[in-house]
N, C-alpha and C. Protein backbone atom coordinates (compact mmCIF):
# COMPACT_ATOMS: atom_id res chain seq x y z
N UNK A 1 -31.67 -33.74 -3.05
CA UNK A 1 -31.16 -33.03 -4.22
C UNK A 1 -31.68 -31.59 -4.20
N UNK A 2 -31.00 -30.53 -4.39
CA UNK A 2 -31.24 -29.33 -4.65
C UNK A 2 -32.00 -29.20 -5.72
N UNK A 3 -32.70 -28.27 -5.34
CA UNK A 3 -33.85 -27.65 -6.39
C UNK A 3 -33.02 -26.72 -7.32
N UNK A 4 -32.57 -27.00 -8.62
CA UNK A 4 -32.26 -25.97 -10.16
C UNK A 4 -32.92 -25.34 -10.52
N UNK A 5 -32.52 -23.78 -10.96
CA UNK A 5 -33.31 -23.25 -11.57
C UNK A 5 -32.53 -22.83 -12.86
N UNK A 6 -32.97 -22.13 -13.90
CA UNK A 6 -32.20 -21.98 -15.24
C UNK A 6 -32.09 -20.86 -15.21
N UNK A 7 -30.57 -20.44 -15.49
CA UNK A 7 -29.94 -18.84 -15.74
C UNK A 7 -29.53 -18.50 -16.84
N UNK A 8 -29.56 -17.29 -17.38
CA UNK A 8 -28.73 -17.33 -18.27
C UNK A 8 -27.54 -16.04 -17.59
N UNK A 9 -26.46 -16.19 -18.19
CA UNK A 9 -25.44 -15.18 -17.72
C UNK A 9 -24.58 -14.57 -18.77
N UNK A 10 -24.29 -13.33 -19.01
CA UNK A 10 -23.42 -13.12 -20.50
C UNK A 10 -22.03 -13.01 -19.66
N UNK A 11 -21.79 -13.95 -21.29
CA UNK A 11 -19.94 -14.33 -20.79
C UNK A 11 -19.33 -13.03 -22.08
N UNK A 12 -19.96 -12.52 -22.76
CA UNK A 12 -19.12 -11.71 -24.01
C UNK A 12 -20.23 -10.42 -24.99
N UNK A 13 -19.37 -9.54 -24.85
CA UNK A 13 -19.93 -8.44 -24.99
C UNK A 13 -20.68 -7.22 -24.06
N UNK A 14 -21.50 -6.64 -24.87
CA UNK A 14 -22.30 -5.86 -23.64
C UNK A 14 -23.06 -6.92 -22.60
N UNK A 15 -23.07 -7.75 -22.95
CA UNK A 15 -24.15 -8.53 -21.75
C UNK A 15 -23.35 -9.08 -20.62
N UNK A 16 -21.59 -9.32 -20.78
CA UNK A 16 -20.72 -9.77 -20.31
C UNK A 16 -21.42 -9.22 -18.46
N UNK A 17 -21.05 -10.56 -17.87
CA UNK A 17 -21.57 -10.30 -16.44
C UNK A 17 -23.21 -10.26 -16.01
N UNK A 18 -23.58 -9.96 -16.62
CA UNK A 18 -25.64 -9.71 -16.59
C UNK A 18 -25.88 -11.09 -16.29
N UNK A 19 -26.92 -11.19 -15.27
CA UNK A 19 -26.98 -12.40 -15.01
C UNK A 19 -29.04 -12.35 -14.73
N UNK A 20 -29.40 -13.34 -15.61
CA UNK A 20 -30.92 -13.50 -15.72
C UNK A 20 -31.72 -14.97 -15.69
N UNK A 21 -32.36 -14.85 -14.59
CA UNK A 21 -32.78 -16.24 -13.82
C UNK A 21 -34.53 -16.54 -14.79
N UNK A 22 -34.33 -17.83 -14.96
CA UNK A 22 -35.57 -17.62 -16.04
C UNK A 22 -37.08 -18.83 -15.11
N UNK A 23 -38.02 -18.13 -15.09
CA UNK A 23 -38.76 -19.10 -14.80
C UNK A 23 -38.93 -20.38 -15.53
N UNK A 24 -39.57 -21.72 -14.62
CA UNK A 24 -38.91 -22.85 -15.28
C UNK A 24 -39.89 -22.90 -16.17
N UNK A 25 -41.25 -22.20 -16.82
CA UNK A 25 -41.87 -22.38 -18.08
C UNK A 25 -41.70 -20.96 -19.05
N UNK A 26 -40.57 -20.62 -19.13
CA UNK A 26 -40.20 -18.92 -19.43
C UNK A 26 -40.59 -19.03 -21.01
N UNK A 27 -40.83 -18.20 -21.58
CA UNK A 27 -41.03 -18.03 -23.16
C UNK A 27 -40.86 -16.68 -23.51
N UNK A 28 -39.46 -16.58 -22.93
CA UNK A 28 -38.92 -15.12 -23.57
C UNK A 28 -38.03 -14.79 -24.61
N UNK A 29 -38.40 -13.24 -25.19
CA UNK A 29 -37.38 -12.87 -26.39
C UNK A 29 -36.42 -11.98 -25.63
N UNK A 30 -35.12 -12.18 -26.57
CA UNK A 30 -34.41 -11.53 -26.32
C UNK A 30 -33.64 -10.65 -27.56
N UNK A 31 -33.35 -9.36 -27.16
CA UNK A 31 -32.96 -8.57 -28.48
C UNK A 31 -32.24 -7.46 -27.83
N UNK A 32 -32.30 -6.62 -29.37
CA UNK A 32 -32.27 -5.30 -28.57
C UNK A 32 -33.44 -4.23 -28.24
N UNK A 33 -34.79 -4.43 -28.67
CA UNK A 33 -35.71 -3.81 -28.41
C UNK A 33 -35.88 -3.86 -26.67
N UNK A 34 -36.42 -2.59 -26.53
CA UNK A 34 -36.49 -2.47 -24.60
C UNK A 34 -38.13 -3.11 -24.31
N UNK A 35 -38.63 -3.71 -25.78
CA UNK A 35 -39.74 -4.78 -25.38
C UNK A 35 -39.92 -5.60 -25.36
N UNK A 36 -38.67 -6.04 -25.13
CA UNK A 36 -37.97 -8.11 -24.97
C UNK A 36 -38.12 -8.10 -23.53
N UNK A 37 -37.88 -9.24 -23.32
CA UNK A 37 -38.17 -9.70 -22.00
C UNK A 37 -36.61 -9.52 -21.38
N UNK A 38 -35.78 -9.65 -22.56
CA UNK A 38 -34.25 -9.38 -21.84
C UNK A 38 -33.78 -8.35 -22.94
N UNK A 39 -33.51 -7.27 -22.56
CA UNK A 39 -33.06 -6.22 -23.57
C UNK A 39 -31.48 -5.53 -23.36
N UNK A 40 -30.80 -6.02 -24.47
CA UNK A 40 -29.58 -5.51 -24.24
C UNK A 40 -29.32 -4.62 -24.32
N UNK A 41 -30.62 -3.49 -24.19
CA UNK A 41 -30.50 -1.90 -24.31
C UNK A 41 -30.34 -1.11 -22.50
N UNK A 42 -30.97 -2.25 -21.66
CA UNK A 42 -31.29 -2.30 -20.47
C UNK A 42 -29.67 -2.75 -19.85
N UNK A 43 -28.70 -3.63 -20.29
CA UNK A 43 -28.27 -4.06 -19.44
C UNK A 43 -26.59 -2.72 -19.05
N UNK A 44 -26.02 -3.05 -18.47
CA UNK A 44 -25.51 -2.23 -17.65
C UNK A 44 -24.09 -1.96 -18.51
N UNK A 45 -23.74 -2.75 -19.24
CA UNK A 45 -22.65 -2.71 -20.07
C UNK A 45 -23.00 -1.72 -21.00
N UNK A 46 -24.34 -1.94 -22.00
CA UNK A 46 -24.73 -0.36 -22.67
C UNK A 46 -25.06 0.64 -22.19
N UNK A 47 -25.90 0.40 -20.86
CA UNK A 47 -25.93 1.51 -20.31
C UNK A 47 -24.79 2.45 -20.07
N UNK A 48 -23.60 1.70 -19.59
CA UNK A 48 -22.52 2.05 -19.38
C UNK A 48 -21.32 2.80 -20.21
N UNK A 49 -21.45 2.50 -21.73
CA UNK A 49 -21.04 3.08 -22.92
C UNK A 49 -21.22 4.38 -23.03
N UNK A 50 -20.21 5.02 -23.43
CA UNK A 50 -20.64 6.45 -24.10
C UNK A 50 -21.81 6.01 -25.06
N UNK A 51 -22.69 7.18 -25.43
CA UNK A 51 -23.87 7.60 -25.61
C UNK A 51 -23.65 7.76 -27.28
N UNK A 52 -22.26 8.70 -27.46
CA UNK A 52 -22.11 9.14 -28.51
C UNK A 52 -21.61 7.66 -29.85
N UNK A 53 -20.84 6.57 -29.02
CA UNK A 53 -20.90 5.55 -29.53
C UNK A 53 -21.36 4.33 -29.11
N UNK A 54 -22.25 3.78 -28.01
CA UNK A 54 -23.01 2.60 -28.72
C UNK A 54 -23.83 2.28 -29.27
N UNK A 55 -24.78 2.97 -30.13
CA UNK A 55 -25.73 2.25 -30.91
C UNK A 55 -24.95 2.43 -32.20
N UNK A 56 -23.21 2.84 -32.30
CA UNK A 56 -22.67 2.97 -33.34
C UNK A 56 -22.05 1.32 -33.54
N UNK A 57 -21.87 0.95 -32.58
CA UNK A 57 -21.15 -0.10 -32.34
C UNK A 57 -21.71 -1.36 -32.94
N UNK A 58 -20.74 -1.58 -34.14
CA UNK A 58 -20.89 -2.72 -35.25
C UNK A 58 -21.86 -4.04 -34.35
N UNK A 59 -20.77 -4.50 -33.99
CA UNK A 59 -21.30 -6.27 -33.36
C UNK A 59 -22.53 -5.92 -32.47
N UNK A 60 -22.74 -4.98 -31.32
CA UNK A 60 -24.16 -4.72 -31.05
C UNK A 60 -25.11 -4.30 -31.91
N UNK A 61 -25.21 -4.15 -33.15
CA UNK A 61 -25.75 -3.83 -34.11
C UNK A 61 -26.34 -5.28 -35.16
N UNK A 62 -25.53 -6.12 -34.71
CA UNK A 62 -25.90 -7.50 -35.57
C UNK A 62 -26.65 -8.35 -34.47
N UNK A 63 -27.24 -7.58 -33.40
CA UNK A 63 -28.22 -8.51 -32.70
C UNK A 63 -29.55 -7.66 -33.45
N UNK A 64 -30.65 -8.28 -33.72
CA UNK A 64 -32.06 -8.07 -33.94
C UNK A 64 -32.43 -6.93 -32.96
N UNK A 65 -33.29 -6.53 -33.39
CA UNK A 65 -34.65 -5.86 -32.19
C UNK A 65 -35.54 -7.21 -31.57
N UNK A 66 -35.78 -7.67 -31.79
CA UNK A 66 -36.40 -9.49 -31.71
C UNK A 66 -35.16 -10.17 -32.35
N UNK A 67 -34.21 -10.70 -31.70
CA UNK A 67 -33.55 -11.86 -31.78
C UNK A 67 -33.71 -13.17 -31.79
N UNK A 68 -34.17 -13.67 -30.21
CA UNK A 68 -33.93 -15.47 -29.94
C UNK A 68 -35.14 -15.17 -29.20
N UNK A 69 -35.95 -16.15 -29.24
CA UNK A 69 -37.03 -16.95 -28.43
C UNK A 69 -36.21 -17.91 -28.01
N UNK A 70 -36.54 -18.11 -26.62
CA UNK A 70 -36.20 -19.21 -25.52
C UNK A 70 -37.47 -19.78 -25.07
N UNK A 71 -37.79 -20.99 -25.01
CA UNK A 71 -38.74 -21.50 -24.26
C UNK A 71 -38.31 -22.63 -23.11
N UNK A 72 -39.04 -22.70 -22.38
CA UNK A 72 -38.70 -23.59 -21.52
C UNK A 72 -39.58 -24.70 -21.45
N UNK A 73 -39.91 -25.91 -21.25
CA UNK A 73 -40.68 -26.63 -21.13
C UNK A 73 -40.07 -27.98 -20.03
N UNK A 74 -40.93 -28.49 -19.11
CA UNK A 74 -40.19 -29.59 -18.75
C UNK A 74 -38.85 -29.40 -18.34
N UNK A 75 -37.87 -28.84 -18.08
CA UNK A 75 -36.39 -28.91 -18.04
C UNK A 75 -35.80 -29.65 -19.66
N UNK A 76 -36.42 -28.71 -20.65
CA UNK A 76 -35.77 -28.32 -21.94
C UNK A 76 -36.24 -27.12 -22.79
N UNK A 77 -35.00 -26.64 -23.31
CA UNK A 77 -35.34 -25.52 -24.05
C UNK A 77 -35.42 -25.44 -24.95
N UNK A 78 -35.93 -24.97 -25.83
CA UNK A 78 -36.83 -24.51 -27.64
C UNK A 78 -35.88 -23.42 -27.54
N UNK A 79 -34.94 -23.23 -28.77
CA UNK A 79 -34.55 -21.76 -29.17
C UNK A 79 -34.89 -21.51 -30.75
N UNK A 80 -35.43 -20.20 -30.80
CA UNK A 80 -35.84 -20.05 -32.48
C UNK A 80 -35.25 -18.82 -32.49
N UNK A 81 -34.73 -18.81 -33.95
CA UNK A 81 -33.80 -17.88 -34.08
C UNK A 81 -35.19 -16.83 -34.94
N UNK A 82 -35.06 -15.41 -34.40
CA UNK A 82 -36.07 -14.36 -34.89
C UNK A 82 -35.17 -13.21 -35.90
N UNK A 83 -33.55 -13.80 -35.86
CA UNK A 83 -33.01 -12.65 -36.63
C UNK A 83 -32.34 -12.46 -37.60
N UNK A 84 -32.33 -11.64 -38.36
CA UNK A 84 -31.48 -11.99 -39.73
C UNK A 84 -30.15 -12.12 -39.41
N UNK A 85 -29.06 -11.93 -38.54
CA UNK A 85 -28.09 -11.66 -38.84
C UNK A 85 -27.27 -13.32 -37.97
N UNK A 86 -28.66 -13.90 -37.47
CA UNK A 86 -28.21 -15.51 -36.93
C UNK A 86 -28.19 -15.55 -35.60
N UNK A 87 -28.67 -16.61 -34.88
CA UNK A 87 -28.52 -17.22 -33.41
C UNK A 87 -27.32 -18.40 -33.60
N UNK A 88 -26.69 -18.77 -32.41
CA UNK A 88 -25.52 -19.87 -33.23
C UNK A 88 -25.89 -20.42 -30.98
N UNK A 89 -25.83 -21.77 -31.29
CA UNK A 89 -25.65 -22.80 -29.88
C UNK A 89 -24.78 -23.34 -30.18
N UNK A 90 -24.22 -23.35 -29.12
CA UNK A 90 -22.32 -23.93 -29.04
C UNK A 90 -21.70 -23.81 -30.27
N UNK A 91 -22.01 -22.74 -30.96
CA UNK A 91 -21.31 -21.98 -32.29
C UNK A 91 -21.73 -22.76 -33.60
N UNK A 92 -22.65 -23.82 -33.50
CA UNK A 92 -23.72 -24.28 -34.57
C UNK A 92 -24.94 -22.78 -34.89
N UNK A 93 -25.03 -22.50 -36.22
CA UNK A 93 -26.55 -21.57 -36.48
C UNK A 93 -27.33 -22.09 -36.55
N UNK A 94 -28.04 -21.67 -35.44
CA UNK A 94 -29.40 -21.98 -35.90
C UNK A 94 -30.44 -21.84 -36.84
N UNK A 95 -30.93 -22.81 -37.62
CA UNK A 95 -31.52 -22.99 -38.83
C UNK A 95 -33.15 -22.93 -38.92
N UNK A 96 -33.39 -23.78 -37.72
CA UNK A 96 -34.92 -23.85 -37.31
C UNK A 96 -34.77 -23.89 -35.56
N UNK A 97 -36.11 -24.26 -35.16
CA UNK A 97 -36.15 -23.93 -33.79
C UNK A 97 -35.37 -25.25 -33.33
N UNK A 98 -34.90 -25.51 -32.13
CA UNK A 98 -33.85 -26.44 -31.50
C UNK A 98 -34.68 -26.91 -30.37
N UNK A 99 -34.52 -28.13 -29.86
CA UNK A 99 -34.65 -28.21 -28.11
C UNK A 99 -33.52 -29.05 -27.87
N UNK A 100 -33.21 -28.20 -26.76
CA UNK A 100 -32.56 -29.37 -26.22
C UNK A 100 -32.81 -29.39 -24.51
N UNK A 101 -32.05 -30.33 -24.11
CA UNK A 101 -32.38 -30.59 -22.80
C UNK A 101 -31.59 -30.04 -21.82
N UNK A 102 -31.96 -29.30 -20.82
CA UNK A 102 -31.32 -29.32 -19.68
C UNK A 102 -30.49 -29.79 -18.98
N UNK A 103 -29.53 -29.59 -18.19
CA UNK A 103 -28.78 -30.85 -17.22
C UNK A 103 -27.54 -30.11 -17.12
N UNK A 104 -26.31 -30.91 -16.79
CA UNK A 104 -25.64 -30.39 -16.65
C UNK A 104 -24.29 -29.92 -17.06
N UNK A 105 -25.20 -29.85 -18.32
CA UNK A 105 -24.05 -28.99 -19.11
C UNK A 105 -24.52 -27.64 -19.40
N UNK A 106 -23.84 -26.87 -19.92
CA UNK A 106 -24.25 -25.20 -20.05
C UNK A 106 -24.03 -25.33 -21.89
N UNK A 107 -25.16 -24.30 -22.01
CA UNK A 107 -25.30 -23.83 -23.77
C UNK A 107 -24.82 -22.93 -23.91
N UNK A 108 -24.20 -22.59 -24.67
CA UNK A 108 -23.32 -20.97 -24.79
C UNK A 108 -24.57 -21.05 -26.18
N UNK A 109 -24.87 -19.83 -26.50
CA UNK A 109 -25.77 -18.82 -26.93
C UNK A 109 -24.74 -18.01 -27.63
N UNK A 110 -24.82 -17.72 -28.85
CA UNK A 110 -24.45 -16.31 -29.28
C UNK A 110 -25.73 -15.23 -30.28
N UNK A 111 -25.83 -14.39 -30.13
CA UNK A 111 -26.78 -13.45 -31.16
C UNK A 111 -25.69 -12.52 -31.50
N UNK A 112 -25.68 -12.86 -32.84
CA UNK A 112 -24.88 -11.75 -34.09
C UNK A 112 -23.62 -12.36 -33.79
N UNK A 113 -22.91 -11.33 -33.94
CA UNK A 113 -21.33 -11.57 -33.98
C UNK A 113 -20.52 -11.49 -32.28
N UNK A 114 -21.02 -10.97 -31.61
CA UNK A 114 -20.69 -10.70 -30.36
C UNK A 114 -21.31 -11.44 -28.68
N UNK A 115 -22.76 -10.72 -28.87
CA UNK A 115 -22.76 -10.92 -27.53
C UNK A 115 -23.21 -12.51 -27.08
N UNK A 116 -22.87 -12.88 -25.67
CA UNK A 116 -23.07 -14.07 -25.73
C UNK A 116 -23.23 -14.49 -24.25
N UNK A 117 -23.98 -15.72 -24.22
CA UNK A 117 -24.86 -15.97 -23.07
C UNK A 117 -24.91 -17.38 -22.81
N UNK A 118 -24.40 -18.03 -21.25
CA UNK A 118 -24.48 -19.46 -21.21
C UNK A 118 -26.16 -19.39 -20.60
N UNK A 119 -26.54 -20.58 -20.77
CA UNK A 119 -27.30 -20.79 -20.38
C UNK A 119 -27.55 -22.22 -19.69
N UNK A 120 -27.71 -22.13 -18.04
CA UNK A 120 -27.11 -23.44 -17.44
C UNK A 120 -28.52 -23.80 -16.27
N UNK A 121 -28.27 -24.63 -15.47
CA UNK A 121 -29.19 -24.78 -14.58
C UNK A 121 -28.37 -24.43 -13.05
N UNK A 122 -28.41 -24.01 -11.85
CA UNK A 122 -27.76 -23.66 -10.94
C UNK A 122 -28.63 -23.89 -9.97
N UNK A 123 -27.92 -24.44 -8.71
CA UNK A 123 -28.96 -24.41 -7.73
C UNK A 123 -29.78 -23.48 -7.23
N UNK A 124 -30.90 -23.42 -6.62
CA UNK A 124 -31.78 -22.10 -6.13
C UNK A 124 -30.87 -21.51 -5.06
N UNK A 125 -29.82 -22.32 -4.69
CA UNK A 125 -29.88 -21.54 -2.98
C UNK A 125 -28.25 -20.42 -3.61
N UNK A 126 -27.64 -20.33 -5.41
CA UNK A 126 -27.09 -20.21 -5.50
C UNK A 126 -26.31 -18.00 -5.28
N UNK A 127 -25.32 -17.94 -5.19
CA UNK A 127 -25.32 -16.87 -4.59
C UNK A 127 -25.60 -15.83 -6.00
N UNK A 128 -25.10 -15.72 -7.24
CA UNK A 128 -26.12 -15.65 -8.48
C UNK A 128 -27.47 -15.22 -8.71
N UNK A 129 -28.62 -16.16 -8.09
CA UNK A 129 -29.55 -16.34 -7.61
C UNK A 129 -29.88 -15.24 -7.12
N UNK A 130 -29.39 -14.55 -5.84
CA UNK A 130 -30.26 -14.36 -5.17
C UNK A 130 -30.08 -12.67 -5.57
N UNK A 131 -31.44 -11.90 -5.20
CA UNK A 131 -31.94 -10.99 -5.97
C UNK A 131 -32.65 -10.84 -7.13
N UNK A 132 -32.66 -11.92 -7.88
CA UNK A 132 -33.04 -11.97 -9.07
C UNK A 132 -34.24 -12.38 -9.41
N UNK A 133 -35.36 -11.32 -9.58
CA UNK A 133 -36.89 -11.84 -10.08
C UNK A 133 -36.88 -12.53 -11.88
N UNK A 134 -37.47 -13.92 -11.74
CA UNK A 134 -37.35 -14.64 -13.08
C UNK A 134 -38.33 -14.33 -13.56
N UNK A 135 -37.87 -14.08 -15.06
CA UNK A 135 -38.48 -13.57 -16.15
C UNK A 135 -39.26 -14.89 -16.30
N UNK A 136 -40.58 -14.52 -16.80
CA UNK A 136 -41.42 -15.90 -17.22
C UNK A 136 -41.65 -15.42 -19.27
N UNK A 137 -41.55 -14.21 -19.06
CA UNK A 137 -41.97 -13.70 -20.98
C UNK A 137 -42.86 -13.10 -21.28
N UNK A 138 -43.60 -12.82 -22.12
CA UNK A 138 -44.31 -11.97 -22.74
C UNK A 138 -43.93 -10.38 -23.06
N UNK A 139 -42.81 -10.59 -23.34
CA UNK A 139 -42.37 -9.27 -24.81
C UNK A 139 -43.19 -9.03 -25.98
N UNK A 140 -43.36 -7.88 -25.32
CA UNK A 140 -44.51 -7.59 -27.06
C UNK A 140 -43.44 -6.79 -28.16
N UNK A 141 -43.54 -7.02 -29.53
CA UNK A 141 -43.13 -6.19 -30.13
C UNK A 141 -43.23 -5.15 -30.25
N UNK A 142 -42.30 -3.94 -30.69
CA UNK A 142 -43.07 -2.44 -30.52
C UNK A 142 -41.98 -1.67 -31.34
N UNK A 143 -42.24 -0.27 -31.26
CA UNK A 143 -40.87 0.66 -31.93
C UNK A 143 -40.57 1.27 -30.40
N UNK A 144 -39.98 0.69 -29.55
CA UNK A 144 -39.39 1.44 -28.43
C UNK A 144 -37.90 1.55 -28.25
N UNK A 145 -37.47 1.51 -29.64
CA UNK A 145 -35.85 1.44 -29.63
C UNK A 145 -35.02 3.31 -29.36
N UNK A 146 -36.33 3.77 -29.40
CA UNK A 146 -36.17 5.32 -29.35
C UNK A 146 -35.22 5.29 -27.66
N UNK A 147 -34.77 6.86 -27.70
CA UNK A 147 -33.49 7.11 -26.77
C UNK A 147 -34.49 7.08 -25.51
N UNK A 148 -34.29 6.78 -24.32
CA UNK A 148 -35.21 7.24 -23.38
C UNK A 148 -35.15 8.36 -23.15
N UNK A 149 -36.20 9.39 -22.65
CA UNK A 149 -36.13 10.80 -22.17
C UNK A 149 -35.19 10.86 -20.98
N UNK A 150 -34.67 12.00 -20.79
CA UNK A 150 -33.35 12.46 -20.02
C UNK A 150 -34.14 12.52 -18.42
N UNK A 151 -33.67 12.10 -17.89
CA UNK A 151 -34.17 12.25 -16.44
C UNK A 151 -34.13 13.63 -15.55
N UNK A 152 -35.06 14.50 -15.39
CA UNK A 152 -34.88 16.05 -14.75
C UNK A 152 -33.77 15.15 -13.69
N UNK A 153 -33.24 16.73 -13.50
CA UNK A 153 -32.04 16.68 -12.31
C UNK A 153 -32.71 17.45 -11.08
């Protein structure tokens, strides 16, 4: 049997395509702060936005700065919702923290109104996979939502 590891991948919104391999005891946040362990300020879809409108942009706006805690344990995951505006698994909100188990079915994830993220197990040798250093966690909170400085040319 192939060795699984757990991904998550966004199927909707800015995260659409981003693909993030999680170590199998991971205990990461995810938000929009660039001091999450997965930051949707980082990924390539906002990056990719005019400047002048995405942090205007409603539905990216209803994810948290601290959103979702993911934990991993055993081949199951803990999700706690960190944000006011709601975490939802397979379009249930989350109310309190959840586990569920691994295998082989995939969790679709949503934070806020938009963006959204399966979260599945895939083999290691998968083509997905490869490149991808897994996040294990430790996001600290912070005020780093500021613009980054402009890069000299």
């Amino acid at each position: 049997m192939a060795v699984q590891v757990p991904m998550l991948i966004g199927t909707a919104g800015l995260v659409e395509g981003e693909r993030f391999l999680l170590a199998p005891a991971a205990d990461a946040v995810i938000g929009r702060s660039r001091s999450c362990d997965i930051s949707l300020r980082r990924c390539s879809g906002y990056l990719k936005s005019p400047v002048a409108t995405r942090d205007q942009d409603h539905d990216f706006n209803t994810v948290s700065r601290r959103h979702l805690r993911v934990q991993l344990v055993e081949g199951k995951a803990t999700f706690t919702d960190l944000s006011t505006n709601g975490s939802f698994l397979n379009n249930d909100q989350l109310r309190q923290p959840l586990t569920v188990e691994l295998g082989s079915t995939a969790w679709i994830i949503r934070l806020g109104t938009r963006e959204t993220f399966q979260l599945l197990l895939v083999d290691a040798g998968d083509e997905r996979v490869k490149g991808l250093q897994a996040i294990s966690g430790g996001g600290q909170p912070g005020g780093d939502d500021e613009p980054l400085p402009a890069k000299p040319v």
